[in-house]
Protein backbone atom coordinates (compact mmCIF):
# COMPACT_ATOMS: atom_id res chain seq x y z
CA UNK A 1 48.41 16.55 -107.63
CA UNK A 2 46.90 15.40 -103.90
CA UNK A 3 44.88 17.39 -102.00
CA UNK A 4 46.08 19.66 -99.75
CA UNK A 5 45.01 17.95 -96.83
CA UNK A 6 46.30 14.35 -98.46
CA UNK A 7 49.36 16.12 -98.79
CA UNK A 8 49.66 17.25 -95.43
CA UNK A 9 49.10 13.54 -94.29
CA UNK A 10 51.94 12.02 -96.23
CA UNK A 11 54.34 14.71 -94.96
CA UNK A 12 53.37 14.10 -91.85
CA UNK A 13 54.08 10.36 -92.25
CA UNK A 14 57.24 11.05 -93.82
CA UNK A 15 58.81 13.28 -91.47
CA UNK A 16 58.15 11.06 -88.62
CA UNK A 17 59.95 8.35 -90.41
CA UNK A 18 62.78 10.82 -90.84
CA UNK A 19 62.53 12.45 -87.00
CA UNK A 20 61.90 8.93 -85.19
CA UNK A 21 64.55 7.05 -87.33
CA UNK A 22 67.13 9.83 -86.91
CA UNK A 23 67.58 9.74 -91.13
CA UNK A 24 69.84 12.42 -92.52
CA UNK A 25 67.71 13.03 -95.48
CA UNK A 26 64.63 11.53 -96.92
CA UNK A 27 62.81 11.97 -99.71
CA UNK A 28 59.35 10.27 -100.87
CA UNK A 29 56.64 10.54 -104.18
CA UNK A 30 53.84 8.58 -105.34
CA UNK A 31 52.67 8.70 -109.11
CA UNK A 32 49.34 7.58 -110.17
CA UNK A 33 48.33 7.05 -114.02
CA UNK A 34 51.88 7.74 -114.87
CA UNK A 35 52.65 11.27 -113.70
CA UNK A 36 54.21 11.97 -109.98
CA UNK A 37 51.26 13.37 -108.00
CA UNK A 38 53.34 14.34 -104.56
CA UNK A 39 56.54 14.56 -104.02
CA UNK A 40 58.46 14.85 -99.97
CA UNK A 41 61.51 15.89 -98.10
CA UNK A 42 62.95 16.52 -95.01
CA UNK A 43 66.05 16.41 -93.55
CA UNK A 44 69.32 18.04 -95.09
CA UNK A 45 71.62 17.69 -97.82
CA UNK A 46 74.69 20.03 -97.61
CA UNK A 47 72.24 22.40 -95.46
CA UNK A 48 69.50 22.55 -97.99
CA UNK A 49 66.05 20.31 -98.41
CA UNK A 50 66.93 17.85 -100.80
CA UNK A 51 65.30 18.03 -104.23
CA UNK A 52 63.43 16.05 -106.90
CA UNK A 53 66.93 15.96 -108.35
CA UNK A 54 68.83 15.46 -105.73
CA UNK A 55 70.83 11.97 -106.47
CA UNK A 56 70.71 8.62 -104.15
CA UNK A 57 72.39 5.42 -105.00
CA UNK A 58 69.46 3.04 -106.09
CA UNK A 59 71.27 -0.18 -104.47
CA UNK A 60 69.42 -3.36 -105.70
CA UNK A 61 67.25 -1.12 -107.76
CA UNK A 62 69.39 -1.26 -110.46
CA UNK A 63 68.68 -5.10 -110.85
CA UNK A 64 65.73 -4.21 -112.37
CA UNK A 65 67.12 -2.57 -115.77
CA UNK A 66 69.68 -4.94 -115.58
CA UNK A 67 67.02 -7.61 -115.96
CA UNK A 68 64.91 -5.54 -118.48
CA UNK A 69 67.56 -5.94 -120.73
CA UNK A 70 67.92 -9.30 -120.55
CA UNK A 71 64.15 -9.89 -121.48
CA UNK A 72 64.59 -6.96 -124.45
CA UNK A 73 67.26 -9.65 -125.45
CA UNK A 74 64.85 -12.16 -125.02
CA UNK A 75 62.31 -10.22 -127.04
CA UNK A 76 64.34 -9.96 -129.63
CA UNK A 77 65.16 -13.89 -130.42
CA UNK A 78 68.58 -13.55 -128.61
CA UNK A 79 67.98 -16.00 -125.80
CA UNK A 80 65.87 -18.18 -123.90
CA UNK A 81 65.39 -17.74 -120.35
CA UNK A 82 65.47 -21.72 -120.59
CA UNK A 83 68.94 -21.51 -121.96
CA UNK A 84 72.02 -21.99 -120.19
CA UNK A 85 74.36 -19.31 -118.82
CA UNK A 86 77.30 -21.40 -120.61
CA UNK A 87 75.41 -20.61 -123.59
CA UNK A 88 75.77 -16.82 -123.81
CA UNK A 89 78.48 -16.34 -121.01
CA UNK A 90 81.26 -19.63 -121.33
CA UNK A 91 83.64 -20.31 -118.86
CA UNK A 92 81.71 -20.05 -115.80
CA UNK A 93 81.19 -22.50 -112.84
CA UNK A 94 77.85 -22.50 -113.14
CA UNK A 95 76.97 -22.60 -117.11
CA UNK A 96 74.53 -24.86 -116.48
CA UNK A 97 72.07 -22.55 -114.17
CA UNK A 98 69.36 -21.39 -117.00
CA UNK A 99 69.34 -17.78 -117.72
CA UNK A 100 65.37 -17.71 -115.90
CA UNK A 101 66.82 -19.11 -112.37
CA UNK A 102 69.58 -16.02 -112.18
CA UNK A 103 66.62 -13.37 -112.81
CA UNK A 104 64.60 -15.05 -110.24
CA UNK A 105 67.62 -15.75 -107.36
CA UNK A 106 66.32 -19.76 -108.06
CA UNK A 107 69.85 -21.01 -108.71
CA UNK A 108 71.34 -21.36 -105.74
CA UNK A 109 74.51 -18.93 -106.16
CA UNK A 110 76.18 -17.37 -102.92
CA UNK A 111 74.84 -13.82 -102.11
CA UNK A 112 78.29 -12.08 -102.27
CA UNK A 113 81.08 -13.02 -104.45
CA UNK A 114 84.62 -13.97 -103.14
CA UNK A 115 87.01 -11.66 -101.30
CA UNK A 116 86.52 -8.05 -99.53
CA UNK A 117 82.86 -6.95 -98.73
CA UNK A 118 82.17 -5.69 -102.59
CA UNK A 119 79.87 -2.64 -101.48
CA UNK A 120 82.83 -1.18 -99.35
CA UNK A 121 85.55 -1.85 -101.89
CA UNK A 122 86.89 -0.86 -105.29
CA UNK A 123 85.50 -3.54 -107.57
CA UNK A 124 87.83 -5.75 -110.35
CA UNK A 125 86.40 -5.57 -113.85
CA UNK A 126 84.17 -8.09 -115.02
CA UNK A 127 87.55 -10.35 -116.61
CA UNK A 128 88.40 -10.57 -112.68
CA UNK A 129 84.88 -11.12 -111.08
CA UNK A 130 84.89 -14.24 -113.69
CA UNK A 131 88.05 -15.57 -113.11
CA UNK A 132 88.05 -15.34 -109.35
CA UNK A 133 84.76 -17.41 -109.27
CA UNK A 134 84.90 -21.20 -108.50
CA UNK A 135 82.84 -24.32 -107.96
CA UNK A 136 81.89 -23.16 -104.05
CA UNK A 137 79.67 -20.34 -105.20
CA UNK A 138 76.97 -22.67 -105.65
CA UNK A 139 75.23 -22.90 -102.53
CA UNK A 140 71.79 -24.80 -103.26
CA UNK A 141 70.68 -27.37 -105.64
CA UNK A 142 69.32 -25.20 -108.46
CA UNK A 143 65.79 -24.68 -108.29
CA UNK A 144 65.37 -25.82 -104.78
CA UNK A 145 65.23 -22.44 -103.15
CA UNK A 146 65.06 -18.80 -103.28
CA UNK A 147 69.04 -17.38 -102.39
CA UNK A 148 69.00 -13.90 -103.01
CA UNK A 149 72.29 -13.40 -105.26
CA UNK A 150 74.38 -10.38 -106.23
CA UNK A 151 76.96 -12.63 -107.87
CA UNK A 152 73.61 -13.94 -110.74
CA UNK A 153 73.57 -9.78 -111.51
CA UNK A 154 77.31 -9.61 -111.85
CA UNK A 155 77.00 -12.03 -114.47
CA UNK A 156 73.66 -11.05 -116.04
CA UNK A 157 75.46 -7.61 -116.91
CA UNK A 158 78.40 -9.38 -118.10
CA UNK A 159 76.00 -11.23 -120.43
CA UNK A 160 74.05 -8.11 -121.77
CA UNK A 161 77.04 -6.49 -122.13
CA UNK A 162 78.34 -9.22 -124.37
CA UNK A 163 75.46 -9.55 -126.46
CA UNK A 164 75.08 -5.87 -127.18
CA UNK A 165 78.77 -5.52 -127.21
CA UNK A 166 78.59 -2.70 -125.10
CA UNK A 167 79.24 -1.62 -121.02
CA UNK A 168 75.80 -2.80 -119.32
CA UNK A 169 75.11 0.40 -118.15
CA UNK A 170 75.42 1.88 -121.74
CA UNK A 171 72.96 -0.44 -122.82
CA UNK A 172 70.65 0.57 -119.50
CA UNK A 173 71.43 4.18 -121.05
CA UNK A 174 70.11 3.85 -124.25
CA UNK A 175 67.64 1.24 -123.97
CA UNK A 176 65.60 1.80 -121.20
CA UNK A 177 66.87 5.86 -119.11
CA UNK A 178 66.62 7.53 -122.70
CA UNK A 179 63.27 6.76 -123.64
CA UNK A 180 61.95 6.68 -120.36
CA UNK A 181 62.89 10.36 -119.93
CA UNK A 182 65.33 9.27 -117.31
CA UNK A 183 68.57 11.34 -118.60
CA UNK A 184 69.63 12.38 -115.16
CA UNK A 185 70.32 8.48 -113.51
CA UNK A 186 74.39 8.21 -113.53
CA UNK A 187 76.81 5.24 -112.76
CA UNK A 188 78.85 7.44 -110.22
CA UNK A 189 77.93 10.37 -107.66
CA UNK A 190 77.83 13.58 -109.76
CA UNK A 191 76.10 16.90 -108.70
CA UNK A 192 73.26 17.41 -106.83
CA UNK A 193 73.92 14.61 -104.75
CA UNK A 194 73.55 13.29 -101.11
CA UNK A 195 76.75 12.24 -99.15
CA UNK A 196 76.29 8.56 -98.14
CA UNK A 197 76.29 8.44 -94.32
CA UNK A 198 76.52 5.76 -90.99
CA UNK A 199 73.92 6.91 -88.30
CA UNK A 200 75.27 6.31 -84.52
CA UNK A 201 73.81 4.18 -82.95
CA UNK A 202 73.52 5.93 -79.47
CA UNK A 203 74.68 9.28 -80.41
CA UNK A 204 73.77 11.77 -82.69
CA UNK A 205 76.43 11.72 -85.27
CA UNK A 206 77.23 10.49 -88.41
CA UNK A 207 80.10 9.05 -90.54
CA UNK A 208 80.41 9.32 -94.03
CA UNK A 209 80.53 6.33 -96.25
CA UNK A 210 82.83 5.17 -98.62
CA UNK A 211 81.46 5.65 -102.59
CA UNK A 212 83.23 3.82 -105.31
CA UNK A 213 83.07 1.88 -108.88
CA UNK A 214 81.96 -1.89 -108.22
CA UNK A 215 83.05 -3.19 -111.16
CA UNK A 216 82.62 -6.31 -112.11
CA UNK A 217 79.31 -5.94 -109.53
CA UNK A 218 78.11 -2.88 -110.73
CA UNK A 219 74.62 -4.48 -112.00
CA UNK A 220 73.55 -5.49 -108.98
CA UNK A 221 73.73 -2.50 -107.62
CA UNK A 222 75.54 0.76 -109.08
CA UNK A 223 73.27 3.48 -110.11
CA UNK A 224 72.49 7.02 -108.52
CA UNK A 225 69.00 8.51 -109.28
CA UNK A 226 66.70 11.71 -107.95
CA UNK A 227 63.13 11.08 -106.71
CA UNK A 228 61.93 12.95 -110.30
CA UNK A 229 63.44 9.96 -112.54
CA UNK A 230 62.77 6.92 -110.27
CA UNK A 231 59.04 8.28 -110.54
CA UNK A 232 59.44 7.67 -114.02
CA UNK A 233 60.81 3.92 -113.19
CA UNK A 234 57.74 3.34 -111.24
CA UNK A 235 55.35 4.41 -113.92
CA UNK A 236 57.22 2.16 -116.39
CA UNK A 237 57.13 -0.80 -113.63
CA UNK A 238 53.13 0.21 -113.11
CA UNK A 239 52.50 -0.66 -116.70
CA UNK A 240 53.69 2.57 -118.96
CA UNK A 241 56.51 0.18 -120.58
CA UNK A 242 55.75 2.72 -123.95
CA UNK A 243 58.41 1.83 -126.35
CA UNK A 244 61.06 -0.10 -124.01
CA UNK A 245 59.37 -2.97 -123.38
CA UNK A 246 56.52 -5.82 -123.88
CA UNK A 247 52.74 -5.49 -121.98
CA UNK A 248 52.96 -8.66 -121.76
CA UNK A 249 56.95 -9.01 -120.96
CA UNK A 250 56.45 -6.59 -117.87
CA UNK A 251 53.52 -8.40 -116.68
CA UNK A 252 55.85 -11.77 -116.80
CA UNK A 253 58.56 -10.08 -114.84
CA UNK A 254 55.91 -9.87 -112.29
CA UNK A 255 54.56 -13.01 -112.28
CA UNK A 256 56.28 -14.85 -108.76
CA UNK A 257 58.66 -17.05 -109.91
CA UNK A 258 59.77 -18.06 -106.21
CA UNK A 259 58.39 -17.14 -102.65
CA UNK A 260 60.91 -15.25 -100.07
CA UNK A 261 59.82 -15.66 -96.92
CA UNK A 262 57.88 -19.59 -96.32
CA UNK A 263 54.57 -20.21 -95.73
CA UNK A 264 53.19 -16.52 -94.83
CA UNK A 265 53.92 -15.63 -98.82
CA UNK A 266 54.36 -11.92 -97.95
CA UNK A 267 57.37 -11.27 -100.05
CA UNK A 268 58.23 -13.15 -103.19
CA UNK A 269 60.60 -12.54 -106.51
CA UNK A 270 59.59 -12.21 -110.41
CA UNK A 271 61.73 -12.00 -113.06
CA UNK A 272 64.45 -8.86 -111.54
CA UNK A 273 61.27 -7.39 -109.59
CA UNK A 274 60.48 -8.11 -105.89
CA UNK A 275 56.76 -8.70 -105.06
CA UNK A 276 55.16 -7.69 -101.93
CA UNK A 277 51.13 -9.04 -100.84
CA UNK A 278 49.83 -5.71 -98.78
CA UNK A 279 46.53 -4.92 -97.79
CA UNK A 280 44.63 -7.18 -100.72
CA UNK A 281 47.57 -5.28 -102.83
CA UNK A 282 50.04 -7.43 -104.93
CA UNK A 283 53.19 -5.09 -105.45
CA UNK A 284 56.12 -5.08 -107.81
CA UNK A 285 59.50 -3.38 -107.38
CA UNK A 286 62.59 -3.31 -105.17
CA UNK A 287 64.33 -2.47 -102.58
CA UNK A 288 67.86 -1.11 -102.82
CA UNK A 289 70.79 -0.74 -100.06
CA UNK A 290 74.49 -0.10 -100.46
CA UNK A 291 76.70 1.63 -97.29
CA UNK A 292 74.80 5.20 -97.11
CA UNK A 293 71.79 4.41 -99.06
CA UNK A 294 68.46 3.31 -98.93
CA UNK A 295 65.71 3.19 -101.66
CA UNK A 296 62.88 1.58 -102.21
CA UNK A 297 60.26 1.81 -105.23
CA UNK A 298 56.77 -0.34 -104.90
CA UNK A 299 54.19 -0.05 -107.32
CA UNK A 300 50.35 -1.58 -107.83
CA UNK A 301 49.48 -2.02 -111.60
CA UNK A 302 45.96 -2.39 -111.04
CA UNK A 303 45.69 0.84 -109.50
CA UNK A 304 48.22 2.48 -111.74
CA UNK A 305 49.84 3.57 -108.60
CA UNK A 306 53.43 4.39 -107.26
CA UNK A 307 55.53 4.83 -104.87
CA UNK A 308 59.40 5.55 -103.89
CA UNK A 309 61.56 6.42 -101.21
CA UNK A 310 65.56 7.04 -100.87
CA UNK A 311 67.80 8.16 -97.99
CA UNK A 312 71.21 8.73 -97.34
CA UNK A 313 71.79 6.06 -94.26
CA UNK A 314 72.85 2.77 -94.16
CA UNK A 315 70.26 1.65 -92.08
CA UNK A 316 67.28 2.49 -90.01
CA UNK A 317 64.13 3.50 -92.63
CA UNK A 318 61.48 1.47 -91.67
CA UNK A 319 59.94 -1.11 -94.74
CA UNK A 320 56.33 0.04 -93.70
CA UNK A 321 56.82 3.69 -94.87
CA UNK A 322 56.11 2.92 -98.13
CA UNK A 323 52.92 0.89 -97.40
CA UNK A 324 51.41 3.55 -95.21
CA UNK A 325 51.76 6.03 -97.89
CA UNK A 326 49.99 4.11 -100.36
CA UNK A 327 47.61 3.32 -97.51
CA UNK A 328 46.90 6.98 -96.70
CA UNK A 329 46.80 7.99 -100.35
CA UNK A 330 43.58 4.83 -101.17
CA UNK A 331 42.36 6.33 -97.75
CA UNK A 332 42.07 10.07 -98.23
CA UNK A 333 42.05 9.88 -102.38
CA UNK A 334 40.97 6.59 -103.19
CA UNK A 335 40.61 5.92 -107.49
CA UNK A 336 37.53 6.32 -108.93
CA UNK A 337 36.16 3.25 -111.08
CA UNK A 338 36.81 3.69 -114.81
CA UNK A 339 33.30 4.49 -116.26
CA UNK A 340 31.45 1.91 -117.48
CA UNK A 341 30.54 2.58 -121.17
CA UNK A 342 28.73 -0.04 -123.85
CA UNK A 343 30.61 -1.96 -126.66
CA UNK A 344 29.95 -3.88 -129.40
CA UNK A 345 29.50 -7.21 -129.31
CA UNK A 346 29.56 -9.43 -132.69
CA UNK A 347 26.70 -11.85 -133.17
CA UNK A 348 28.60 -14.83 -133.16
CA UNK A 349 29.86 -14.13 -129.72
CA UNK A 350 26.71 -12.27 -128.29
CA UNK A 351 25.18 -16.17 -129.35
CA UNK A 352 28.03 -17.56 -126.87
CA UNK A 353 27.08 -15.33 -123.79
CA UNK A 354 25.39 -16.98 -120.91
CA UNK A 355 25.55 -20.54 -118.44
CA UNK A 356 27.74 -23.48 -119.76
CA UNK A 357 27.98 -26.83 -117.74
CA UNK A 358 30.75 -28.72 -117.37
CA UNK A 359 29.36 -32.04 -116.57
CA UNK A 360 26.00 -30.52 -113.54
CA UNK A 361 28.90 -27.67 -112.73
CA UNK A 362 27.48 -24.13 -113.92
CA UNK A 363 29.61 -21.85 -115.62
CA UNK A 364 29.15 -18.26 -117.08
CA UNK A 365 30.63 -16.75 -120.01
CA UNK A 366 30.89 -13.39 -120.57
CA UNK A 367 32.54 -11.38 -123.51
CA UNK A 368 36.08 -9.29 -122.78
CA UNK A 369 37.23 -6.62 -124.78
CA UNK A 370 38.60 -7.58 -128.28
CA UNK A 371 36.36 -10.32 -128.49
CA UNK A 372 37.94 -11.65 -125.48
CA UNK A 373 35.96 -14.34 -123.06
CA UNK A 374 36.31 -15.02 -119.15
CA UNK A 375 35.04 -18.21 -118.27
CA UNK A 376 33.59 -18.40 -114.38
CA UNK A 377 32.15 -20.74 -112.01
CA UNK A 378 28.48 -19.56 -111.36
CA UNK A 379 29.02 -21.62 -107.26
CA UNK A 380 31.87 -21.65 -105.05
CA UNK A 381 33.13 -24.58 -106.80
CA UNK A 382 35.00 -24.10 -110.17
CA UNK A 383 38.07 -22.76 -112.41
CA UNK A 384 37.74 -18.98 -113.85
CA UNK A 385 40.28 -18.03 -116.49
CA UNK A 386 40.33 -15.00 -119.34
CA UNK A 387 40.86 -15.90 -122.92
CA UNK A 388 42.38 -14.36 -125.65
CA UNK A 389 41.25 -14.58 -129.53
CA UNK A 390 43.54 -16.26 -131.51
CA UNK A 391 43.86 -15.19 -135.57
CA UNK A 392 43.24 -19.07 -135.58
CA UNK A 393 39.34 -18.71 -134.47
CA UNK A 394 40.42 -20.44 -131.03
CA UNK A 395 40.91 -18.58 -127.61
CA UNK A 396 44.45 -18.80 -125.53
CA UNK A 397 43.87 -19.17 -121.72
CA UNK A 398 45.58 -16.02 -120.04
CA UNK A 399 45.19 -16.70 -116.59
CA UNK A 400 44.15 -19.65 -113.49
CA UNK A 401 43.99 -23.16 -114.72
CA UNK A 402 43.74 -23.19 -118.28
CA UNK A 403 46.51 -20.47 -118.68
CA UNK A 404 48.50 -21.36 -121.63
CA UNK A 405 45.58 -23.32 -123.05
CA UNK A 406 43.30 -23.83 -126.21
CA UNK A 407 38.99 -22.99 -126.15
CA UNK A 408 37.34 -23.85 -129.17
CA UNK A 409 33.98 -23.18 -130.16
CA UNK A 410 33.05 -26.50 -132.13
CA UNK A 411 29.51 -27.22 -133.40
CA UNK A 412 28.12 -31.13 -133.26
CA UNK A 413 24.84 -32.09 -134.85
CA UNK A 414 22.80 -31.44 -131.37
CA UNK A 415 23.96 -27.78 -131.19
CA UNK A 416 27.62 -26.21 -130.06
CA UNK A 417 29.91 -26.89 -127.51
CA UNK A 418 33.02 -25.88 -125.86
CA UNK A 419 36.47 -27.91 -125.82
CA UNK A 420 38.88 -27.15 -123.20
CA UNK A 421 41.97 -29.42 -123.21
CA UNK A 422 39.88 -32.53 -123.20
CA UNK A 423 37.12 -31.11 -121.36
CA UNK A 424 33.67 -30.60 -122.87
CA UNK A 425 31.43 -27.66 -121.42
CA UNK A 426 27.44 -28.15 -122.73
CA UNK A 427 23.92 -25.42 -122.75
CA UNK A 428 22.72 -28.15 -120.65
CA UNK A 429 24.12 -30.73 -117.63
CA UNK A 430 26.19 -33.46 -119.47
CA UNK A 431 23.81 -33.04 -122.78
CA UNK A 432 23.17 -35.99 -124.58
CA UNK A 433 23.83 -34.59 -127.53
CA UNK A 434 27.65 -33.07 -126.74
CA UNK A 435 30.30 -35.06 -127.13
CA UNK A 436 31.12 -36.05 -123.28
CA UNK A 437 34.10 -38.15 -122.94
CA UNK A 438 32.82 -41.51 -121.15
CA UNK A 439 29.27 -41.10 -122.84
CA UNK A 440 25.97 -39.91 -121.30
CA UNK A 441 23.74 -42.93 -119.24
CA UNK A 442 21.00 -43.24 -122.11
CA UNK A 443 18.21 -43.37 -119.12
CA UNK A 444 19.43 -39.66 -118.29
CA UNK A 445 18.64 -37.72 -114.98
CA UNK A 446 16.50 -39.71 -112.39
């Protein structure tokens, strides 16, 4: 848990959001290595303080599982994210948009689907979302843009829902709330629950708003949840994926795929996660609104930090909240540095250790856990990546330029070397000795 006075700080935040933004109810927590470390309220729900338990509608939030699912599927050998919707879900105006470009909101599909305002309205199963769909809901040349598109999650859950051959949400159920320890998230409003509300806006008074099954729709945007399970969403999305998903799938799903808001690159989209750049911070989550609602859930892996709000209004809660809680938190409790602690190194390696040149550039490289390396530019001039080791005796590039590509140790009759996709890194500035593509000047340095 936070400090007392850390604790009195976030409150305080919190219940000025509530007071200045005239928000029936609000509730707020923050988890750090996995486990909720404060948790907030203020504000009423049917005359009480509303609870850990107490259930909002998630909104958008539910995109997330929705999209979880579909990598699981991935995972698994059931897809492609290359592969075309027509593939999986036939009949469609769009079967040709790949599976990747409807996680990321990259293929150009309206934001609402035809008819009556879908979050104020009973919703037609998925049979009728499909077959009142046509040619005009393609508003962009796929690829071209980021469109933020409920219609892509209306079909996404179809898809899931197909290939388990189940309802979406029972496969959001039993593949991801279940293990997660997330047993009390619902599809509908069901006890303890906050009434969904409209704030005046010049008068102190409030109308209720309407709650209902969206159907076909319902993945991008149907689920309840208290503060106590979406804290356990946020650890999962700050890197505790345990047994539901992939390290290495749940970094991908943050990895931007496309850029929201232009040149300033403050807000961006993954794979069914929003991104967010914040004070040197790069954050991962979403944001969630339906008519009553609004929740939010932000979290920083490389802090193994949280953080969550939801309220029962349609509008008015500010986006900063969230930041200046994790801003006061790194202010008043900021995380210690993991203790540094000696390893062992093999020989081989250990041998490895130290400058490189490619051609008179000076590089360092340095040994990673797992016999990993990191290769880095000893000036302001140069390309750093990590590497993996590969069963093969080669390294896998994990990150910057090389990402995705092959270092080999390889020995010549001078001494060793390093090969990186065609380039040739030398113990000494373009050594003689190394094979440099183009050849060495025999005359040398002068």
């Amino acid at each position: 848990m936070v400090l007392e006075s850390t604790g009195r700080a976030l409150l305080h935040r919190l219940a000025a959001e509530q007071a200045e933004c005239r928000v029936p109810s609000l509730v707020a927590a923050l988890v750090r290595g996995g486990e909720t470390v404060w948790f907030g309220a203020r504000g009423r729900v049917s005359g009480a303080p509303p609870t850990p338990e107490t259930r909002y509608r998630l909104g958008s939030i539910t995109k997330g599982m929705v999209a979880v699912l579909v990598l699981r599927l991935r995972d698994e050998g059931e897809l492609d994210l290359l592969d075309p919707l027509d593939k999986h879900l036939p009949g469609t105006p769009v079967g040709d948009l790949t599976l990747a470009q409807l996680l990321s909101h990259t293929g150009g599909l309206t934001a609402e689907p035809p008819g009556e305002w879908w979050e104020r309205t009973p919703g037609a199963p998925a049979a009728g979302l499909l077959g009142d769909l046509g040619p005009e809901i393609a508003r962009h040349r796929p690829g071209r843009r980021f469109h933020y598109s409920n219609v892509g999650y209306g079909l996404l859950g179809e898809l899931v829902a197909r290939k388990r051959g189940m309802g979406w949400a029972q496969a959001v159920r039993e593949e991801i709330l279940e293990p997660l320890g997330m047993g009390a998230v619902t599809e509908r409003a069901e006890p303890p629950h906050a009434q969904g509300f409209a704030v005046h806006p010049w008068a102190d008074v409030l109308l209720p708003e309407p709650e209902h099954d969206a159907g076909g729709m319902a993945p991008a945007g149907q689920l309840w949840s208290g503060a106590a399970d979406l804290a356990r969403w946020a650890a999962f999305l700050a890197g505790d994926g345990g047994s539901v998903l992939r390290a290495s799938t749940l970094v991908e799903m943050r990895e931007p795929a496309a850029v929201e808001d232009g040149p300033s690159w403050e807000r961006g989209y993954g794979l069914g996660l929003q991104l967010a750049r914040h004070g040197g911070r790069m954050l991962a989550g979403h944001t969630g609104s339906m008519p009553g609602f609004l929740a939010t859930v932000w979290t920083d892996p490389a802090d193994g930090v949280g953080v969550l709000f939801m309220a029962n209004t349609t509008s008015g809660v500010r986006g900063r909240l969230l930041f200046d809680l994790l801003d006061i938190l790194a202010e008043h409790e900021p995380p210690l540095p993991a203790e540094w602690q000696p390893a062992a190194a093999d020989a081989d390696l250990l041998a490895l250790t130290g400058p490189w040149y490619w051609g008179p550039t000076a590089y360092a490289l340095r040994l990673l856990p797992r016999r990993g390396l990191s290769l880095t530019p000893l000036g302001a001039v140069g390309r750093a990546s990590r590497f993996a080791a590969q069963a093969d005796g080669t390294w896998l590039g994990l990150d910057g330029y090389y990402a995705g590509e092959t270092l080999r140790v390889e020995h010549h009759p001078g001494g060793v070397h390093i090969s990186l996709n065609t380039f040739i890194f030398s113990r000494e500035p373009y050594d003689q000795s190394a094979p440099i593509p183009g050849g060495v000047d025999p005359e040398g340095w002068r």
